[in-house]
C-alpha atoms as a PDB file:
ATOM      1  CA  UNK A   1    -162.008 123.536  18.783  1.00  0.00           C
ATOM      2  CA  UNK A   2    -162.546 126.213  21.670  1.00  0.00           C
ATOM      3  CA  UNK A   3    -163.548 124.494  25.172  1.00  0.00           C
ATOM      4  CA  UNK A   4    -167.182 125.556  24.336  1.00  0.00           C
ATOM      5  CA  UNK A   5    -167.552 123.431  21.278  1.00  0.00           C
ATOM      6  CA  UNK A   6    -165.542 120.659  23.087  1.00  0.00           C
ATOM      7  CA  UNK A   7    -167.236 120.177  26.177  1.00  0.00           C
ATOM      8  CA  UNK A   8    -170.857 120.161  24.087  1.00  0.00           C
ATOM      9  CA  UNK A   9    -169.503 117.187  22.265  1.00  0.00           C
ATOM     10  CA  UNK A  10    -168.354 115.057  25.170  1.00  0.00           C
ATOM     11  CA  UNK A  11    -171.424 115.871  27.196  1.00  0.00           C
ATOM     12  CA  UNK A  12    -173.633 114.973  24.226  1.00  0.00           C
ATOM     13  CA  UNK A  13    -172.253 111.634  24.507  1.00  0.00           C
ATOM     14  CA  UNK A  14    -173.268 111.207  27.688  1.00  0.00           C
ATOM     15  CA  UNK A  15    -175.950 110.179  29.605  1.00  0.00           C
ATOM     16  CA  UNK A  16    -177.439 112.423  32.603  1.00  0.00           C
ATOM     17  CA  UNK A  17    -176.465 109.576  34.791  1.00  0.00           C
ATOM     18  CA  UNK A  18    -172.745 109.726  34.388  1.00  0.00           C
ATOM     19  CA  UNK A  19    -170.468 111.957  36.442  1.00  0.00           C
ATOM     20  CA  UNK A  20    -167.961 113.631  34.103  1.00  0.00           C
ATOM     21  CA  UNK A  21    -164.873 114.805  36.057  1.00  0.00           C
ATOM     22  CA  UNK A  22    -163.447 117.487  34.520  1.00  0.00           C
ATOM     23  CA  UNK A  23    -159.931 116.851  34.556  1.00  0.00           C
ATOM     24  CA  UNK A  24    -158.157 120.105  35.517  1.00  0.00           C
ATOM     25  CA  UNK A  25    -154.590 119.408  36.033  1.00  0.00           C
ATOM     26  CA  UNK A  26    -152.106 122.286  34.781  1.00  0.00           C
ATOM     27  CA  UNK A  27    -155.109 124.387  33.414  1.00  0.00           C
ATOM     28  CA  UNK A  28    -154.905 127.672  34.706  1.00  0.00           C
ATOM     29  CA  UNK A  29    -157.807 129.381  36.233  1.00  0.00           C
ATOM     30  CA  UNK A  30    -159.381 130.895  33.578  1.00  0.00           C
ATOM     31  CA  UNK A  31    -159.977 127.895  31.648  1.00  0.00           C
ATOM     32  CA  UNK A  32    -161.372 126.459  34.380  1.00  0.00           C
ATOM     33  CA  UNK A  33    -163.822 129.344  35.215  1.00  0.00           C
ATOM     34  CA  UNK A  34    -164.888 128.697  31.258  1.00  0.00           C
ATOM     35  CA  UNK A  35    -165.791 124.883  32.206  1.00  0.00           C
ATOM     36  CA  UNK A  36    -167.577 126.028  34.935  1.00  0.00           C
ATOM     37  CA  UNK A  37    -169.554 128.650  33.114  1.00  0.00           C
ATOM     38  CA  UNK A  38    -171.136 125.797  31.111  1.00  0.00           C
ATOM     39  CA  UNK A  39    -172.014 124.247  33.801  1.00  0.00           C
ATOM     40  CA  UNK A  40    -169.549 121.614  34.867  1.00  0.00           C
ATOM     41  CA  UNK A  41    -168.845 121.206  38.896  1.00  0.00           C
ATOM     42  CA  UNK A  42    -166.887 118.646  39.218  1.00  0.00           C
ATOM     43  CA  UNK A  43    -162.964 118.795  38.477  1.00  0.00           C
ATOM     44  CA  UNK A  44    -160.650 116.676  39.488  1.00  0.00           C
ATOM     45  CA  UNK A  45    -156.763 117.542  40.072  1.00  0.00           C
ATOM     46  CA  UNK A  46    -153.721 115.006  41.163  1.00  0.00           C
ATOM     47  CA  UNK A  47    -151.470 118.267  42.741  1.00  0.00           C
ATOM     48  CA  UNK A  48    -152.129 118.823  45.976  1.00  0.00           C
ATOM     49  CA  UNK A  49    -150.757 122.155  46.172  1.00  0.00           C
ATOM     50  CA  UNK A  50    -152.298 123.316  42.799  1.00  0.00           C
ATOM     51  CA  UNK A  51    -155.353 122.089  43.790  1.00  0.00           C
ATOM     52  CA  UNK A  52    -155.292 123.927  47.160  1.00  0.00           C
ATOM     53  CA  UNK A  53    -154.685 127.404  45.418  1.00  0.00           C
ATOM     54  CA  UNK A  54    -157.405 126.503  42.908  1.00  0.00           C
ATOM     55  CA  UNK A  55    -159.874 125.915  45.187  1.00  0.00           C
ATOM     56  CA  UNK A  56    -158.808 129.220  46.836  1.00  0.00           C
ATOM     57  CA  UNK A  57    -159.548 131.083  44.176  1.00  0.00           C
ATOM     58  CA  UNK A  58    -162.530 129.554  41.915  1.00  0.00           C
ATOM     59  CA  UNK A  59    -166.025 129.422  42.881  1.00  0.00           C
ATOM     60  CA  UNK A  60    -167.051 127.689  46.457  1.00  0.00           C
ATOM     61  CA  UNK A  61    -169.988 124.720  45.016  1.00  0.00           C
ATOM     62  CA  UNK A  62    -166.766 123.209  42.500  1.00  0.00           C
ATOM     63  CA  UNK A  63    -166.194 120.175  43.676  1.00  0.00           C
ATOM     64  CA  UNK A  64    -162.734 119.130  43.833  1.00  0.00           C
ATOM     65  CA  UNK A  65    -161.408 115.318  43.488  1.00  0.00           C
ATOM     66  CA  UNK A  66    -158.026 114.230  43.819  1.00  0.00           C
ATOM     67  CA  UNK A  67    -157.244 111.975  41.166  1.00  0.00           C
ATOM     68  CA  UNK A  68    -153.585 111.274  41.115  1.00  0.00           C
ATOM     69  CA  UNK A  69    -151.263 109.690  43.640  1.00  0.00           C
ATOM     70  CA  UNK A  70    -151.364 111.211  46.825  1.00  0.00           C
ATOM     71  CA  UNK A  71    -148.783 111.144  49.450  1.00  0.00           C
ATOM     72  CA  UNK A  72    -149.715 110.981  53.344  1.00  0.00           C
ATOM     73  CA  UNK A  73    -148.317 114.087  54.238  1.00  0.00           C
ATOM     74  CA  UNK A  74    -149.669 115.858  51.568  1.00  0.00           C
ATOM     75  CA  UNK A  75    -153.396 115.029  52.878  1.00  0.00           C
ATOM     76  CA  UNK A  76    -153.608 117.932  55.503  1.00  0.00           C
ATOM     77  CA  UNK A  77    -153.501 120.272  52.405  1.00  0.00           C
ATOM     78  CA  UNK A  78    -156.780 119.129  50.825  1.00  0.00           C
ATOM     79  CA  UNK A  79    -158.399 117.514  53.979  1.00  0.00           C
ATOM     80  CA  UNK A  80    -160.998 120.522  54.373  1.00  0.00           C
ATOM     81  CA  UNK A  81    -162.482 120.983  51.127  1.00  0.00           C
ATOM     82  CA  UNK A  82    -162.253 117.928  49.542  1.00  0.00           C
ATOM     83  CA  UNK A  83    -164.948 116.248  47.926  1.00  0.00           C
ATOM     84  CA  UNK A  84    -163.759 112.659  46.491  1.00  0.00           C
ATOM     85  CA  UNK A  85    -160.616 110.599  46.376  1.00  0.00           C
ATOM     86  CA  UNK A  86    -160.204 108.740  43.565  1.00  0.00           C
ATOM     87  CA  UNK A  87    -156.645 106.940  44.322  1.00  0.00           C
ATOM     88  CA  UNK A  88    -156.218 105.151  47.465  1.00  0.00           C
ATOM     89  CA  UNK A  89    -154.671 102.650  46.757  1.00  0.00           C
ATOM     90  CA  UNK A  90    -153.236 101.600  50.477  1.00  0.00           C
ATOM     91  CA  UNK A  91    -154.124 100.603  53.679  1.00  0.00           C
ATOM     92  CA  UNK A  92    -152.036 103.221  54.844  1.00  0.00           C
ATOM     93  CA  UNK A  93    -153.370 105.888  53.203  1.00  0.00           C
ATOM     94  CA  UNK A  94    -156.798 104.796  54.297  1.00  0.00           C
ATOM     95  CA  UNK A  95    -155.725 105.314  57.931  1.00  0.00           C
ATOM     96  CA  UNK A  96    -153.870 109.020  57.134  1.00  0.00           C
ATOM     97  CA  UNK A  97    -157.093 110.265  55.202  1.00  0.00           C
ATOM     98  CA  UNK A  98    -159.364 108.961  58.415  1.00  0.00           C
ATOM     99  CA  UNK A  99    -156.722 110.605  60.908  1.00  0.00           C
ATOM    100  CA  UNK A 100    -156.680 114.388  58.819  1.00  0.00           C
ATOM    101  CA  UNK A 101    -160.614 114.043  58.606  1.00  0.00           C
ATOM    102  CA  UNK A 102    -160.843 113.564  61.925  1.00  0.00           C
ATOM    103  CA  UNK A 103    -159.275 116.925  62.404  1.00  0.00           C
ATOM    104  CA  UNK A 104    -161.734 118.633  60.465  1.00  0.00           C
ATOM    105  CA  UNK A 105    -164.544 117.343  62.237  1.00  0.00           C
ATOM    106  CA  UNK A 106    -165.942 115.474  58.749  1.00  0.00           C
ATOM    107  CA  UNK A 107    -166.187 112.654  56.785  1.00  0.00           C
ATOM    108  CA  UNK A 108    -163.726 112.058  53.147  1.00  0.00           C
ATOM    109  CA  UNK A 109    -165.001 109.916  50.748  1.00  0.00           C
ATOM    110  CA  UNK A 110    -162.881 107.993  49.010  1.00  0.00           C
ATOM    111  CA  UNK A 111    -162.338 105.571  45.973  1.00  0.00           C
ATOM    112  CA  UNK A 112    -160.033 102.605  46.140  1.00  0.00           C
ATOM    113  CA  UNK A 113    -158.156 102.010  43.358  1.00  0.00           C
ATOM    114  CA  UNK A 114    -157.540  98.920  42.000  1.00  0.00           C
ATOM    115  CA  UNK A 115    -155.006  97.374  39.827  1.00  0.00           C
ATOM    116  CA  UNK A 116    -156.322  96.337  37.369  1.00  0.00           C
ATOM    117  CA  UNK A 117    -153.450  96.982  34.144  1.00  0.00           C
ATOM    118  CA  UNK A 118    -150.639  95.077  33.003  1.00  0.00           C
ATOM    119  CA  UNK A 119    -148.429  98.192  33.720  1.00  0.00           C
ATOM    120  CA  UNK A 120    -145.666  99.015  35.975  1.00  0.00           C
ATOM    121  CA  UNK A 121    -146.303 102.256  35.924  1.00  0.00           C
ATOM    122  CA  UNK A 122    -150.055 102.133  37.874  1.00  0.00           C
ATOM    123  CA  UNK A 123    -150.620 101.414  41.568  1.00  0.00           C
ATOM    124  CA  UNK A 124    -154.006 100.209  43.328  1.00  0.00           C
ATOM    125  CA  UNK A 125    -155.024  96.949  45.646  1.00  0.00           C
ATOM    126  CA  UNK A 126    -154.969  94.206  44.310  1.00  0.00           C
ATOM    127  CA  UNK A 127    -158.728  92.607  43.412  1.00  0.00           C
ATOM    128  CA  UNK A 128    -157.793  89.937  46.312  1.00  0.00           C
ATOM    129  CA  UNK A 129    -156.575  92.629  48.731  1.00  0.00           C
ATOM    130  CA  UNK A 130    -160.015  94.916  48.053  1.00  0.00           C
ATOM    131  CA  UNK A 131    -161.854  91.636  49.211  1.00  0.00           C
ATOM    132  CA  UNK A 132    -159.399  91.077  52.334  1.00  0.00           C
ATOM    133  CA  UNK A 133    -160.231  94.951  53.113  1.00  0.00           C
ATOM    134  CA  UNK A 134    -163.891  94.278  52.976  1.00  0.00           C
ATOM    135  CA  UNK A 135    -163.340  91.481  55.578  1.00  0.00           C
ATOM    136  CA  UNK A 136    -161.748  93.309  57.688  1.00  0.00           C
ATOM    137  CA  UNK A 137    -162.501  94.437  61.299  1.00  0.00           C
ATOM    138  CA  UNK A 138    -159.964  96.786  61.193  1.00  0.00           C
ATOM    139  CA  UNK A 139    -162.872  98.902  58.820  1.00  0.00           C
ATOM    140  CA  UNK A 140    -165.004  99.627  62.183  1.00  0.00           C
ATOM    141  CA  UNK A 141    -162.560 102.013  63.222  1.00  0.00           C
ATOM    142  CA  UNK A 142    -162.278 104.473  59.845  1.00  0.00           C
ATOM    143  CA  UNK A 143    -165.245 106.355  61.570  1.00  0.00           C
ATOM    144  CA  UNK A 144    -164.244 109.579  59.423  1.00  0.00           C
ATOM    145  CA  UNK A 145    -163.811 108.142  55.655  1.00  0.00           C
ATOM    146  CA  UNK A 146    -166.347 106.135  53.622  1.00  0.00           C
ATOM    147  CA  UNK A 147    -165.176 103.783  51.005  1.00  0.00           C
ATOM    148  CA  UNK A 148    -168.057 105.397  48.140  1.00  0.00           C
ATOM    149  CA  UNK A 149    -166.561 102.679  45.089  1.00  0.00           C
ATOM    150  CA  UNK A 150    -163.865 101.546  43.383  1.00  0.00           C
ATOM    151  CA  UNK A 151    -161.601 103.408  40.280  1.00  0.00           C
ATOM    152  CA  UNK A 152    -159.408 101.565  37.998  1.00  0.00           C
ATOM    153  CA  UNK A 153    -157.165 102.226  35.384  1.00  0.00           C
ATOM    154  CA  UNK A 154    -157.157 100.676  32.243  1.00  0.00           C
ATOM    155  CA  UNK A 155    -153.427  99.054  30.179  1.00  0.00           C
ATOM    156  CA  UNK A 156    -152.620 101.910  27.807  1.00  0.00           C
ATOM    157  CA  UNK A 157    -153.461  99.858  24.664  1.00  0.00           C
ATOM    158  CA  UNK A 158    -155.254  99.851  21.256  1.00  0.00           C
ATOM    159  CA  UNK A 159    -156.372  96.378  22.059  1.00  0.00           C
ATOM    160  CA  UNK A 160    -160.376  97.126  23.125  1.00  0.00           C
ATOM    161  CA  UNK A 161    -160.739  93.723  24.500  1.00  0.00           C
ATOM    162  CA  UNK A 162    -157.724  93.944  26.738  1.00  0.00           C
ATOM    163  CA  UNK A 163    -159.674  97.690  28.169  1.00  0.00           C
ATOM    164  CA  UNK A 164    -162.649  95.638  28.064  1.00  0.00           C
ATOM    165  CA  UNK A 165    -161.279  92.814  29.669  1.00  0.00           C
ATOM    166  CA  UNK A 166    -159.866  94.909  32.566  1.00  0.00           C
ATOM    167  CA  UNK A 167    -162.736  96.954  33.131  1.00  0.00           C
ATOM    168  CA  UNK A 168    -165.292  94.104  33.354  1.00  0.00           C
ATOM    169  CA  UNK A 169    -163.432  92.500  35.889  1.00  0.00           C
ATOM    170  CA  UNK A 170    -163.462  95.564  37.715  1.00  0.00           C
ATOM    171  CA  UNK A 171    -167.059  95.814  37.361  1.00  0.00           C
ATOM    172  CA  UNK A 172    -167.317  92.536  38.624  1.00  0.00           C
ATOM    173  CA  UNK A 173    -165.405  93.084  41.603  1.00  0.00           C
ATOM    174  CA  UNK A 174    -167.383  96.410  42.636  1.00  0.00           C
ATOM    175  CA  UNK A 175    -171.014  94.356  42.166  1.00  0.00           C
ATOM    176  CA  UNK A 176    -169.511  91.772  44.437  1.00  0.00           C
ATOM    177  CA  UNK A 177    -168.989  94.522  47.200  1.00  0.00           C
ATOM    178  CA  UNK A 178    -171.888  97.346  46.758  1.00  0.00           C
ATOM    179  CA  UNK A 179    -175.015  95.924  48.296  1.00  0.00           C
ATOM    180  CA  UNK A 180    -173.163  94.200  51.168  1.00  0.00           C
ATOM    181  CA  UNK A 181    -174.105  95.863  54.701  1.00  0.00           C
ATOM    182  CA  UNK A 182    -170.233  97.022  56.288  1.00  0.00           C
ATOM    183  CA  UNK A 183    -169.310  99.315  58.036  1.00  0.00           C
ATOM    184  CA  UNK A 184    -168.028 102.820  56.773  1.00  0.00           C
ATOM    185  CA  UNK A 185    -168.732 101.375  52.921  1.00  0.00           C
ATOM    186  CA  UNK A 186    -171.665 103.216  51.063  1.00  0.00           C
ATOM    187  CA  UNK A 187    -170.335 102.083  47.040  1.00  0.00           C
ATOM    188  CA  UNK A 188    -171.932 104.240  44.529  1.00  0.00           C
ATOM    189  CA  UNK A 189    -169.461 105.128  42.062  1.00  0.00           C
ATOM    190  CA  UNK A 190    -167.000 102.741  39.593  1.00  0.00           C
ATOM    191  CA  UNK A 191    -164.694 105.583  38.334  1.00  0.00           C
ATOM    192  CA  UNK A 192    -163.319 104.028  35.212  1.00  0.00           C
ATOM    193  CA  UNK A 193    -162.814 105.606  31.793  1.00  0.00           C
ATOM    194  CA  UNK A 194    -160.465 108.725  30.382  1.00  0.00           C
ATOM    195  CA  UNK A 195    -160.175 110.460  27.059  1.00  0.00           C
ATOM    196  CA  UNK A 196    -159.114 107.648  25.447  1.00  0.00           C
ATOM    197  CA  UNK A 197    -161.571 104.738  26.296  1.00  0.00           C
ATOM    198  CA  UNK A 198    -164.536 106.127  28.020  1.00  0.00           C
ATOM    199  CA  UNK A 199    -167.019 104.645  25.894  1.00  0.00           C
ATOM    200  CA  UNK A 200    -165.757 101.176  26.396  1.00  0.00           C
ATOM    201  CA  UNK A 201    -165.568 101.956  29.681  1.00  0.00           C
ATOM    202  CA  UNK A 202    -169.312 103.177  29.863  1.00  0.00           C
ATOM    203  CA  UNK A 203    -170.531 100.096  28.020  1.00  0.00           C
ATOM    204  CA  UNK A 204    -168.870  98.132  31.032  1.00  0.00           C
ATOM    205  CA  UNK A 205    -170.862 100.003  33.655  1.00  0.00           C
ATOM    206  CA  UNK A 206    -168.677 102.639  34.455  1.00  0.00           C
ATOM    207  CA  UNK A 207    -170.855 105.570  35.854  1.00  0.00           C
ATOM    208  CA  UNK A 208    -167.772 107.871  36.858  1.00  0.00           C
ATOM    209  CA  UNK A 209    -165.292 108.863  33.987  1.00  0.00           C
ATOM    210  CA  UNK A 210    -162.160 111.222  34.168  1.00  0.00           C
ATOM    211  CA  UNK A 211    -162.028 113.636  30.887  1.00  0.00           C
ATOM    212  CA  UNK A 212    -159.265 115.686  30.560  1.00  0.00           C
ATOM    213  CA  UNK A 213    -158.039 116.778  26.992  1.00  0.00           C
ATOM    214  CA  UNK A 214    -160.977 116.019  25.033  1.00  0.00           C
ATOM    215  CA  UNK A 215    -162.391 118.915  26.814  1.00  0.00           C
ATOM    216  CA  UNK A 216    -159.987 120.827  27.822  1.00  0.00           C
ATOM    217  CA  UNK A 217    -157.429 119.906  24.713  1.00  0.00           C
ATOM    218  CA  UNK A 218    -153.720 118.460  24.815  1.00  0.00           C
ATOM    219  CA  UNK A 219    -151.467 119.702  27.552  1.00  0.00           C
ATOM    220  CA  UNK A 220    -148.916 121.852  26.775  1.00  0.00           C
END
């Protein structure tokens, strides 16, 4: 199916009040362009330096997330156009983002990720660290990042009730947090959800989801 006929079935899916990232890695411009000539804005990329010739190049109102692991010194690259954040999964980080915004003279939003799979292979806070941050004075001095929700990955399964499992608890863990009053916290968005489990991932109150081949096909 051409791109076209692929991103009118996802979308049709979807309610208005879920963000579809579009996700972008390894497509070359033109595909990209296509998205966006249907009307998506939102694409999210986990190269830094990909990402930073993309956004050279396409239109000026996409807006760009970082989705995949990012290293510190890699931040400077993106730190001026970025939109979202999807994967901080550090303390550390936290503190780089804040220090390379500051530069710019803005704000970064980010998304802490949390780990939430039984998998090696995926990174995030731990639900008991994400609750340590949110006690934390040390918050009152990120004056140029706000913490905007939470993103989780899922255990690459068949089992629906383990995705379910994981992503309810995740849920759980971003109502605990959003309608406290702290400082440099605005939650909004529970990024949760890819190709492969979105819907289950909707029904558990995800309102962020990452789609990547079911729009844009297999990679190569």
């Amino acid at each position: 199916m051409s791109i076209t006929e692929n991103f009118a079935r996802v979308t049709s899916e979807i309610d208005d009040d879920i963000i579809i990232v579009a996700v972008s890695k390894t497509k070359p411009i033109e595909v990209i362009q296509e998205a966006y000539n249907l009307g998506q804005r939102i694409f999210g990329e986990n190269r830094v330096q990909e990402l930073a010739q993309k956004n050279e190049t396409l239109p000026k109102d996409i807006q760009w997330h970082a989705i995949g692991h990012l290293q510190r010194n890699k931040i400077k690259y993106i730190a001026s156009f970025i939109s979202l954040i999807h994967s901080v999964d550090t303390f550390k980080l936290l503190l780089a983002i804040n220090k390379e915004a500051m530069k710019q003279n803005r704000t970064i939003d980010v998304l802490l990720q949390v780990y939430i799979a039984n998998e090696d292979t995926k990174h995030g806070f731990l639900p008991s660290d994400i609750e340590m941050l949110m006690k934390s004075k040390d918050l009152n001095d990120l004056k140029n990042i706000c913490i905007r929700g939470l993103m989780g990955m899922a255990t690459n399964t068949k089992d629906e009730e383990v995705i379910r499992g994981e992503f309810k608890g995740l849920k759980k863990l971003y109502n605990g947090i959003k309608d406290t009053n702290l400082p440099n916290v605005d939650m909004k968005f529970l990024s949760m959800g890819m190709s492969n489990d979105f819907r289950i991932a909707i029904e558990e109150g995800s309102n962020m989801i990452r789609i990547g081949s079911l729009i844009f096909g297999k990679r190569d």
